[in-house]
PDB file of N, CA and C in Angstrom:
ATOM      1  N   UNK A   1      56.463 -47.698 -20.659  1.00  0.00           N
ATOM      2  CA  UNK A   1      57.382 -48.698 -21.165  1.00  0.00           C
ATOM      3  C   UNK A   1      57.884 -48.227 -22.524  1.00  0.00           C
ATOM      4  N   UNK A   2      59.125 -48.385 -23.245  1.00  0.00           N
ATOM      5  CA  UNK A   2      59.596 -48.480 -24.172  1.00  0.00           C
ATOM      6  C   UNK A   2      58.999 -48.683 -25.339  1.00  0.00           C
ATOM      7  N   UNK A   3      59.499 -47.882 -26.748  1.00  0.00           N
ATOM      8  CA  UNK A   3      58.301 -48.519 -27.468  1.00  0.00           C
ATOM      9  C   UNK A   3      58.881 -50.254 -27.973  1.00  0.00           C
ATOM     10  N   UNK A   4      60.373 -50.475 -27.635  1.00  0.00           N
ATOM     11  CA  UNK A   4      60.809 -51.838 -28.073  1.00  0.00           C
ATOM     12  C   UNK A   4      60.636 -52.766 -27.031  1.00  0.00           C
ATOM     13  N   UNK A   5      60.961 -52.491 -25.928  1.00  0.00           N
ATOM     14  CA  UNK A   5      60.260 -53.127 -24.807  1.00  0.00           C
ATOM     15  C   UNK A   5      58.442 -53.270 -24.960  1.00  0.00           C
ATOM     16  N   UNK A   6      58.172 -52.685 -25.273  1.00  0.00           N
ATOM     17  CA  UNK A   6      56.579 -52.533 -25.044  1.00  0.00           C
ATOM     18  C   UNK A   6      56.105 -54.110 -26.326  1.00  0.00           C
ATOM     19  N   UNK A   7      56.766 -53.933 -27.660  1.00  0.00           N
ATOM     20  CA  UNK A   7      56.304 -54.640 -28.465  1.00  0.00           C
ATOM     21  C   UNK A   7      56.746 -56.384 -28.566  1.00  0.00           C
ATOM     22  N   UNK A   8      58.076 -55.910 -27.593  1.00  0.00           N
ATOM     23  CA  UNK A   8      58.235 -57.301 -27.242  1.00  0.00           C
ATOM     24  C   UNK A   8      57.447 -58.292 -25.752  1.00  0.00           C
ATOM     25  N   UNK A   9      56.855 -57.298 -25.074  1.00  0.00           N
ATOM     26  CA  UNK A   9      55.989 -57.976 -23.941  1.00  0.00           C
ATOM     27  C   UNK A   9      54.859 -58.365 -25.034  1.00  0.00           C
ATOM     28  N   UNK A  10      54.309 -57.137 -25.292  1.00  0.00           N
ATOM     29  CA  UNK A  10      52.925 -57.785 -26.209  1.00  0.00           C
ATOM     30  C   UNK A  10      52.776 -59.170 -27.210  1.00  0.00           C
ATOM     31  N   UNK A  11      54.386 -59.014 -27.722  1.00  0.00           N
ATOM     32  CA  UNK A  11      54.573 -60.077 -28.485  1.00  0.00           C
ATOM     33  C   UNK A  11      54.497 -61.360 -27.881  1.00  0.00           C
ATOM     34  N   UNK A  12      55.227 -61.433 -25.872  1.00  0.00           N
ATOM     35  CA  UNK A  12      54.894 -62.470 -25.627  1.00  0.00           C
ATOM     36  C   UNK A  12      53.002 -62.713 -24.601  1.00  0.00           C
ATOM     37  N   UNK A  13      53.045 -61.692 -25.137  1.00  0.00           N
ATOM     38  CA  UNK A  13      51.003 -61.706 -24.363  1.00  0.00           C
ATOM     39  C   UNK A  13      50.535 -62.839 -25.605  1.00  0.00           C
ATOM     40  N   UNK A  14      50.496 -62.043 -26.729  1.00  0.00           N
ATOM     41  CA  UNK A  14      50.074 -62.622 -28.025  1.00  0.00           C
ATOM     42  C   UNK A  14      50.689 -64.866 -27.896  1.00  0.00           C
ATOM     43  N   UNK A  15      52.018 -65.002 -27.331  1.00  0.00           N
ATOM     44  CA  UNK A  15      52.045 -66.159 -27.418  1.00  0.00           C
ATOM     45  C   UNK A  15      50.977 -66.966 -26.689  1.00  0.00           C
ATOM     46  N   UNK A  16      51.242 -66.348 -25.270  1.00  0.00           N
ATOM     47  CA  UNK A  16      50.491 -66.975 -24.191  1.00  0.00           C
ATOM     48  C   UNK A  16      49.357 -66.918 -24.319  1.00  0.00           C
ATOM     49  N   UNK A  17      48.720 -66.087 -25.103  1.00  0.00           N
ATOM     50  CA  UNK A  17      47.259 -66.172 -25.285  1.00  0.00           C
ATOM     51  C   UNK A  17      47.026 -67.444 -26.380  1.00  0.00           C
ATOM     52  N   UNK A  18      47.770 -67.635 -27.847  1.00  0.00           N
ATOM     53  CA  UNK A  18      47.805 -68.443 -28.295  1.00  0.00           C
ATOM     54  C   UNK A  18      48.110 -69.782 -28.014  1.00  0.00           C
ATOM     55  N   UNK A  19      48.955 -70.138 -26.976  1.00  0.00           N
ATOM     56  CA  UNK A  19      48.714 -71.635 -26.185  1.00  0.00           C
ATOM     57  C   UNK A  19      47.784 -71.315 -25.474  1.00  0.00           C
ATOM     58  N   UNK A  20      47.299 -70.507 -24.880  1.00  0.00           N
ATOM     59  CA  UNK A  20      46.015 -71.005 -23.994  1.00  0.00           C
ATOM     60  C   UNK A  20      44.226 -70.954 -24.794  1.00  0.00           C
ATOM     61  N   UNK A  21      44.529 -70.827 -26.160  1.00  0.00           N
ATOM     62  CA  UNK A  21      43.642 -71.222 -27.125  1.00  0.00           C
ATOM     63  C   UNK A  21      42.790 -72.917 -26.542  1.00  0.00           C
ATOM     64  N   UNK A  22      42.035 -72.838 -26.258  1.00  0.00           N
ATOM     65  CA  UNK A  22      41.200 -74.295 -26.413  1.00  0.00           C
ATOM     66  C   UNK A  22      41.546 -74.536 -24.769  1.00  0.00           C
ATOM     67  N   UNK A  23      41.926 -73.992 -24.183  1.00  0.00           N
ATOM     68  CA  UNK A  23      42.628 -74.252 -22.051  1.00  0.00           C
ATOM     69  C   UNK A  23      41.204 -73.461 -21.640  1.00  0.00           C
ATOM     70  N   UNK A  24      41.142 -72.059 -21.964  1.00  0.00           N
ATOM     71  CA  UNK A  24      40.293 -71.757 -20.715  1.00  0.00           C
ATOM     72  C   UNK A  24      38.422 -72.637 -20.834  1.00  0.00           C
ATOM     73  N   UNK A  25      38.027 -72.301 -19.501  1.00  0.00           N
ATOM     74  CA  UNK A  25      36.918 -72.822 -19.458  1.00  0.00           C
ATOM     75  C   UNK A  25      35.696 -72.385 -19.820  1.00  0.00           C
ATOM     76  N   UNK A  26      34.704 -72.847 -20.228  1.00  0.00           N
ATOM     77  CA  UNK A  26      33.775 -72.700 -20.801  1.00  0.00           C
ATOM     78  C   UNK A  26      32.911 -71.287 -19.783  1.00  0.00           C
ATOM     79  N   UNK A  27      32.321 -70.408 -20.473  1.00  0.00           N
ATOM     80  CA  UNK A  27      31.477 -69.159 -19.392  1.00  0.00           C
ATOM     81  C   UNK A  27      30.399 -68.314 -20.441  1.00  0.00           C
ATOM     82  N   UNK A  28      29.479 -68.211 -19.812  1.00  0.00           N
ATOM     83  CA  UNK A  28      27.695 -67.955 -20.281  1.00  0.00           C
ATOM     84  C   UNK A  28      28.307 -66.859 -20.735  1.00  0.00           C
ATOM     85  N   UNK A  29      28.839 -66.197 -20.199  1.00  0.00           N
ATOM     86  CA  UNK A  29      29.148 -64.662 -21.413  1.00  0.00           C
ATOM     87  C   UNK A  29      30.075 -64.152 -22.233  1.00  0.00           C
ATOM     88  N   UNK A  30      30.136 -65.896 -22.720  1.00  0.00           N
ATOM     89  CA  UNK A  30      31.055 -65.913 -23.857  1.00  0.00           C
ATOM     90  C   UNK A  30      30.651 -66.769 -24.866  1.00  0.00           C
ATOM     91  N   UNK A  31      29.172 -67.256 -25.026  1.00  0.00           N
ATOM     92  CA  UNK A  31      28.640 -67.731 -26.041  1.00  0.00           C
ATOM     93  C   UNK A  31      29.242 -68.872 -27.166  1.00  0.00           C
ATOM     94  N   UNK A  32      30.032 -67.814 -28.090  1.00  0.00           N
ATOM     95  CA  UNK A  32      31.038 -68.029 -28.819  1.00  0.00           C
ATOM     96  C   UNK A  32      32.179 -68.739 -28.289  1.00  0.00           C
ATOM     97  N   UNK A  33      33.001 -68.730 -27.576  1.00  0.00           N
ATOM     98  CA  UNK A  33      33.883 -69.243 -26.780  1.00  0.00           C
ATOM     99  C   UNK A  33      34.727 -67.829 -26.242  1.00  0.00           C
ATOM    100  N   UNK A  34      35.884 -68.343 -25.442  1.00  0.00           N
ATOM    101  CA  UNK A  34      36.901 -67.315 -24.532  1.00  0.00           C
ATOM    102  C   UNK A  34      37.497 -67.254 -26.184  1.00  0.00           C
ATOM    103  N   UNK A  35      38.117 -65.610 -25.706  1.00  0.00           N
ATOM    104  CA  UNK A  35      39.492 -65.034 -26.705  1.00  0.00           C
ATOM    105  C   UNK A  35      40.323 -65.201 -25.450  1.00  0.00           C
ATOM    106  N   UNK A  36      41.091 -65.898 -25.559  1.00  0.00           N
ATOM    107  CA  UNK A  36      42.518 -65.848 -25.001  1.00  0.00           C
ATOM    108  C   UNK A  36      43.491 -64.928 -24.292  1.00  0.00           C
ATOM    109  N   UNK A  37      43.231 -64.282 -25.471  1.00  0.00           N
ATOM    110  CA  UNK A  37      44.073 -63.038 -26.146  1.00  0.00           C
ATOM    111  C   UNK A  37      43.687 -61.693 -25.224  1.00  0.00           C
ATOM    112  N   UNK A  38      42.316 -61.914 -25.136  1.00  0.00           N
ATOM    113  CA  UNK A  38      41.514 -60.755 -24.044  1.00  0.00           C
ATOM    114  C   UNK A  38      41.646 -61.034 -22.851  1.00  0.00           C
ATOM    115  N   UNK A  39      41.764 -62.224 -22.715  1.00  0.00           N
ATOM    116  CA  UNK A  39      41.986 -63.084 -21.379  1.00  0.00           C
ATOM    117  C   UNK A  39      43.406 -62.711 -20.959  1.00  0.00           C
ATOM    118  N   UNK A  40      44.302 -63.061 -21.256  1.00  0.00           N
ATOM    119  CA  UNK A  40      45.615 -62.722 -21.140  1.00  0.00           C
ATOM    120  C   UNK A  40      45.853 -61.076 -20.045  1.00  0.00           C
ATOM    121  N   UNK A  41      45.207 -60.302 -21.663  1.00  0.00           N
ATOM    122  CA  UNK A  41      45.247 -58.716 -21.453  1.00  0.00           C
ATOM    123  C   UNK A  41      44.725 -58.028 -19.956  1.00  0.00           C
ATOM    124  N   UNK A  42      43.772 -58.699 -20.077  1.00  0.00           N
ATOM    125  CA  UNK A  42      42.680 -58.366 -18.816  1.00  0.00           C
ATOM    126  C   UNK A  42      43.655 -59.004 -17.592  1.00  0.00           C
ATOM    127  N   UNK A  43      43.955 -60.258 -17.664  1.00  0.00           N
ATOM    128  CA  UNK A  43      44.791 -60.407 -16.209  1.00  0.00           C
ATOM    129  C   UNK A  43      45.940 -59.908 -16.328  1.00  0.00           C
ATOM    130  N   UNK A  44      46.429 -59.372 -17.267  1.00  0.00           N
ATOM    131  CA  UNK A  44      47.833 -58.259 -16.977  1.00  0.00           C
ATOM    132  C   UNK A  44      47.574 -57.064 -16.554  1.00  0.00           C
ATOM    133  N   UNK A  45      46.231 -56.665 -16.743  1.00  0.00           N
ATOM    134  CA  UNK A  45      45.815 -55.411 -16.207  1.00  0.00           C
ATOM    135  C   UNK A  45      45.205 -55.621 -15.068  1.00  0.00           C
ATOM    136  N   UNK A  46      44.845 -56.427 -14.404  1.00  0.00           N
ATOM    137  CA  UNK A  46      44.385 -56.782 -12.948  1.00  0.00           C
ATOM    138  C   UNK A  46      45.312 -57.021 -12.136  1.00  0.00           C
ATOM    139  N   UNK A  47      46.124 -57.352 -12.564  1.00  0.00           N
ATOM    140  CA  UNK A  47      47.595 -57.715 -11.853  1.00  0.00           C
ATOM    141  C   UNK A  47      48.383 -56.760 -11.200  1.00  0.00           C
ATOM    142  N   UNK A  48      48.458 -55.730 -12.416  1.00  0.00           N
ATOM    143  CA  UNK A  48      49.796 -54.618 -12.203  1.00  0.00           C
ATOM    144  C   UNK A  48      49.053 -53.214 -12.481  1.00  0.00           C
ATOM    145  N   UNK A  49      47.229 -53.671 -12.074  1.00  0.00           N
ATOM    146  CA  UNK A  49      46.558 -52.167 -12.045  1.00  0.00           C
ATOM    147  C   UNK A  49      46.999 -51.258 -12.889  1.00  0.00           C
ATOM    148  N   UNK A  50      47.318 -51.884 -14.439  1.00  0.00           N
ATOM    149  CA  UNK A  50      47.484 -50.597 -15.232  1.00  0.00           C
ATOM    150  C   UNK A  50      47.707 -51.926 -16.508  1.00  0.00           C
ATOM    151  N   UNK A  51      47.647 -51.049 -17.420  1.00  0.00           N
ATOM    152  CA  UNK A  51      48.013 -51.662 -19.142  1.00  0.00           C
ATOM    153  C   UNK A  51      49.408 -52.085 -19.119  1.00  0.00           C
ATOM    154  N   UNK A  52      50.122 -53.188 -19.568  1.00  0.00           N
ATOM    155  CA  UNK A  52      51.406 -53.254 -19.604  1.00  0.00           C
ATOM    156  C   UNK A  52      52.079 -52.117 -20.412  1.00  0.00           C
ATOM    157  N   UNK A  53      52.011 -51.717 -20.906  1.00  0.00           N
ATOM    158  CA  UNK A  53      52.295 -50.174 -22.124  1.00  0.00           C
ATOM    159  C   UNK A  53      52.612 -48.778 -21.006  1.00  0.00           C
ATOM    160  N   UNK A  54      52.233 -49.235 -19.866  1.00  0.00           N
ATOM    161  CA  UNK A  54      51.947 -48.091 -18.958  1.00  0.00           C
ATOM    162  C   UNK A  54      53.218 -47.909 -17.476  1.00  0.00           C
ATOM    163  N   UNK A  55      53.708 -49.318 -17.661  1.00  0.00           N
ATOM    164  CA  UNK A  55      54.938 -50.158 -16.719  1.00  0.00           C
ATOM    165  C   UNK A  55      56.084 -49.332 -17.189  1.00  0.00           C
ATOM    166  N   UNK A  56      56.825 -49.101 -16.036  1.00  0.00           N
ATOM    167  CA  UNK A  56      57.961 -48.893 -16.340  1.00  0.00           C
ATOM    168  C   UNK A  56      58.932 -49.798 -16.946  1.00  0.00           C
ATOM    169  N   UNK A  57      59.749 -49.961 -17.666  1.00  0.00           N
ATOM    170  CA  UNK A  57      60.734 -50.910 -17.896  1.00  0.00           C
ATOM    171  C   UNK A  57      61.357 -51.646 -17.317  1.00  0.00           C
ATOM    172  N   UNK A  58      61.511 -51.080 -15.547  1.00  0.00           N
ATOM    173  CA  UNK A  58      61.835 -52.282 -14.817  1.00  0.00           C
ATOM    174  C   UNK A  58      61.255 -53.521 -14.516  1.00  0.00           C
ATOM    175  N   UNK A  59      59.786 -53.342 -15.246  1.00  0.00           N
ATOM    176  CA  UNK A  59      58.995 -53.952 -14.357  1.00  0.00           C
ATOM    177  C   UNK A  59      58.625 -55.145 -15.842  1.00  0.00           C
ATOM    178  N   UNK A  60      59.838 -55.563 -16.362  1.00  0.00           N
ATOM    179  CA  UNK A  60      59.241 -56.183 -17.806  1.00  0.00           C
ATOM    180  C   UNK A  60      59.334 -57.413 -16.902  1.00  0.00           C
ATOM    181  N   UNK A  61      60.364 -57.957 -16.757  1.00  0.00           N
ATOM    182  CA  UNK A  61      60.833 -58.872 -16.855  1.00  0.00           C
ATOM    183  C   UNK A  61      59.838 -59.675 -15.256  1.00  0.00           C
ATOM    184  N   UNK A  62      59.197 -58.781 -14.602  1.00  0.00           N
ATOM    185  CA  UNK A  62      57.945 -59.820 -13.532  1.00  0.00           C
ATOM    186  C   UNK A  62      56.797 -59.781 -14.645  1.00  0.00           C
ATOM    187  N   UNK A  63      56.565 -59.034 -15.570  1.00  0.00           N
ATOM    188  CA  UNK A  63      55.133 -59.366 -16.697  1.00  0.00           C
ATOM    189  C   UNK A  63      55.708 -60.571 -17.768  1.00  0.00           C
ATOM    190  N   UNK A  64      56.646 -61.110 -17.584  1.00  0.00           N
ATOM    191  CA  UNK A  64      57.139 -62.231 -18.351  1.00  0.00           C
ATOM    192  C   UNK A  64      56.628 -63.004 -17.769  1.00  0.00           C
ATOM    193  N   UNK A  65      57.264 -63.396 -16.412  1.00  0.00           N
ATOM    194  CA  UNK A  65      57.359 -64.244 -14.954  1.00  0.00           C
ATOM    195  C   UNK A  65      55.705 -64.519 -15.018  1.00  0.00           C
ATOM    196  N   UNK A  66      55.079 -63.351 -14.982  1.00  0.00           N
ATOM    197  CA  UNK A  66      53.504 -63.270 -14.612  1.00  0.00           C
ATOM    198  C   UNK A  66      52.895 -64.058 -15.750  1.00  0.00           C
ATOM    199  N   UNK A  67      53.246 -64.297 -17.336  1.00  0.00           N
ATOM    200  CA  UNK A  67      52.630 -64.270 -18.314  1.00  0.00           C
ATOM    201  C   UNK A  67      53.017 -65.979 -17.977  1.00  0.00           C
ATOM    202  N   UNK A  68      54.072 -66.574 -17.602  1.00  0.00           N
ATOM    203  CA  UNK A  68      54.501 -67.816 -17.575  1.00  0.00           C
ATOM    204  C   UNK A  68      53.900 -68.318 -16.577  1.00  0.00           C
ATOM    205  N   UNK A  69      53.220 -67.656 -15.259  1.00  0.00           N
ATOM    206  CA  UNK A  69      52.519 -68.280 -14.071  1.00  0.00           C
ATOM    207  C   UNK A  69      51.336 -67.921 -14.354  1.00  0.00           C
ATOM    208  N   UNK A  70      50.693 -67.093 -15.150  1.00  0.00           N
ATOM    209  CA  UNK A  70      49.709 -67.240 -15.952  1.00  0.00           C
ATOM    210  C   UNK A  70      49.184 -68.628 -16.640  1.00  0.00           C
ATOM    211  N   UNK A  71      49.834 -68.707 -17.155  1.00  0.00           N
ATOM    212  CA  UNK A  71      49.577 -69.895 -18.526  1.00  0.00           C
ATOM    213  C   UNK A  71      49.355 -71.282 -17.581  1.00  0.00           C
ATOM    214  N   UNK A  72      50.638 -71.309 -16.604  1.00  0.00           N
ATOM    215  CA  UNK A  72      50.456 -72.560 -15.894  1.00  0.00           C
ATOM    216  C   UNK A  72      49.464 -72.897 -15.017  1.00  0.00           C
ATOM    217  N   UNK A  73      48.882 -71.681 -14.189  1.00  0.00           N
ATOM    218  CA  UNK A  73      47.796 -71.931 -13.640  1.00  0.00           C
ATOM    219  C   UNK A  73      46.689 -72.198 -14.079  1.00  0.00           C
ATOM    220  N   UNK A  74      46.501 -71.605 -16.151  1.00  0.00           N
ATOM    221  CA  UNK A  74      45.024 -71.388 -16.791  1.00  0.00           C
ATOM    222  C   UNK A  74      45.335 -73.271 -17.233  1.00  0.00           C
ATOM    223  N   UNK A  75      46.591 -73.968 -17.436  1.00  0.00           N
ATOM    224  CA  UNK A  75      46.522 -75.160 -18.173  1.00  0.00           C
ATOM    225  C   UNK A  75      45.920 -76.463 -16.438  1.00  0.00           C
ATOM    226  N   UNK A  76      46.429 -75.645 -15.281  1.00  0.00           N
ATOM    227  CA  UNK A  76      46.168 -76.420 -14.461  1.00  0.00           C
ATOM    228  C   UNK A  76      45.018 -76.998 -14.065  1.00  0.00           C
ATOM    229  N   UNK A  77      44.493 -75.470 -14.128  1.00  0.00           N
ATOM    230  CA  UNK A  77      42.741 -75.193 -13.714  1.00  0.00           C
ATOM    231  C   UNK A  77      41.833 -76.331 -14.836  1.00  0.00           C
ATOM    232  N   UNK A  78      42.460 -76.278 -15.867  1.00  0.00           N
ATOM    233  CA  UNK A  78      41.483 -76.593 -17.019  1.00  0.00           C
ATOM    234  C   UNK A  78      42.148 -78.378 -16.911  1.00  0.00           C
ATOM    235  N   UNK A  79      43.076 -78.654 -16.261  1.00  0.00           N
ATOM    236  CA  UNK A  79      42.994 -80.064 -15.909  1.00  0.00           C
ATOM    237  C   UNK A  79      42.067 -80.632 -14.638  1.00  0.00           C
ATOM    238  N   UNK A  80      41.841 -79.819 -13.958  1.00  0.00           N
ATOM    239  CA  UNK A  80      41.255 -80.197 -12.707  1.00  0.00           C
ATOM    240  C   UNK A  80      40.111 -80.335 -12.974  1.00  0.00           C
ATOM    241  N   UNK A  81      39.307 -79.681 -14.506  1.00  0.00           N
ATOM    242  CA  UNK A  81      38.134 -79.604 -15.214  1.00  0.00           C
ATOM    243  C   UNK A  81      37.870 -79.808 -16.473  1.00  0.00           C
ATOM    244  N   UNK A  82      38.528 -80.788 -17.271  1.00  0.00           N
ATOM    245  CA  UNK A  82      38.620 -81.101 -18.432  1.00  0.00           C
ATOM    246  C   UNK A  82      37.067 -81.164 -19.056  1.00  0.00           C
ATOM    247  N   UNK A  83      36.006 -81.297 -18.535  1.00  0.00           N
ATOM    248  CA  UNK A  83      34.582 -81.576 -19.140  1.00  0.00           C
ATOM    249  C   UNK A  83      34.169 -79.482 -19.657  1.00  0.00           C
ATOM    250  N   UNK A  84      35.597 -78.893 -18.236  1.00  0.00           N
ATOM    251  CA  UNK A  84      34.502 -77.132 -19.156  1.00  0.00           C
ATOM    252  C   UNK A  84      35.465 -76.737 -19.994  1.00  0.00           C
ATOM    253  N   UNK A  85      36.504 -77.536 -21.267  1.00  0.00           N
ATOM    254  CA  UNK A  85      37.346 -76.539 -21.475  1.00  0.00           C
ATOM    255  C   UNK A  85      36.157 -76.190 -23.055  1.00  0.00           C
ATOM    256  N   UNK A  86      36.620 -75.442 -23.687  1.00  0.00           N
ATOM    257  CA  UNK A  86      36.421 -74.667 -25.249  1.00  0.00           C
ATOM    258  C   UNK A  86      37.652 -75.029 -25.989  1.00  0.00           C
TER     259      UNK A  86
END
């Protein structure tokens, strides 16, 4: 990916991780609570089997799409379970 493309996906990883601050659910090997932020990263890399940094440029604009059906599913989940959020 681009290095201006590249800093503007990350830029919107960095949002979506920051609304989903206090959403995800509570998990034993996270003591401390979830980072978001790692959370985010990790399902962009499970997704598209590679680092977003690593995508071609065509492929920005479904890691947007992904980052926005991301978020909605982590705010959904954590309604269906409001007693495990952090």
């Amino acid at each position: 990916m681009s290095p201006d493309l590249r800093r503007q996906i990350w830029k919107e990883m960095q949002v979506t991780g920051d609304r989903l601050r206090g959403v995800l659910p509570e998990d034993s090997r996270h003591p401390q609570g979830r980072n978001p932020h790692a959370h985010v990263a990790g399902c962009v890399k499970e997704r598209f089997g590679c680092s977003y940094r690593d995508l071609p440029d065509e492929r920005a604009e479904e890691v947007r799409t992904y980052l926005r059906e991301l978020e909605e599913a982590e705010r959904k989940n954590a309604s269906a379970a409001p007693e495990n959020r952090v």
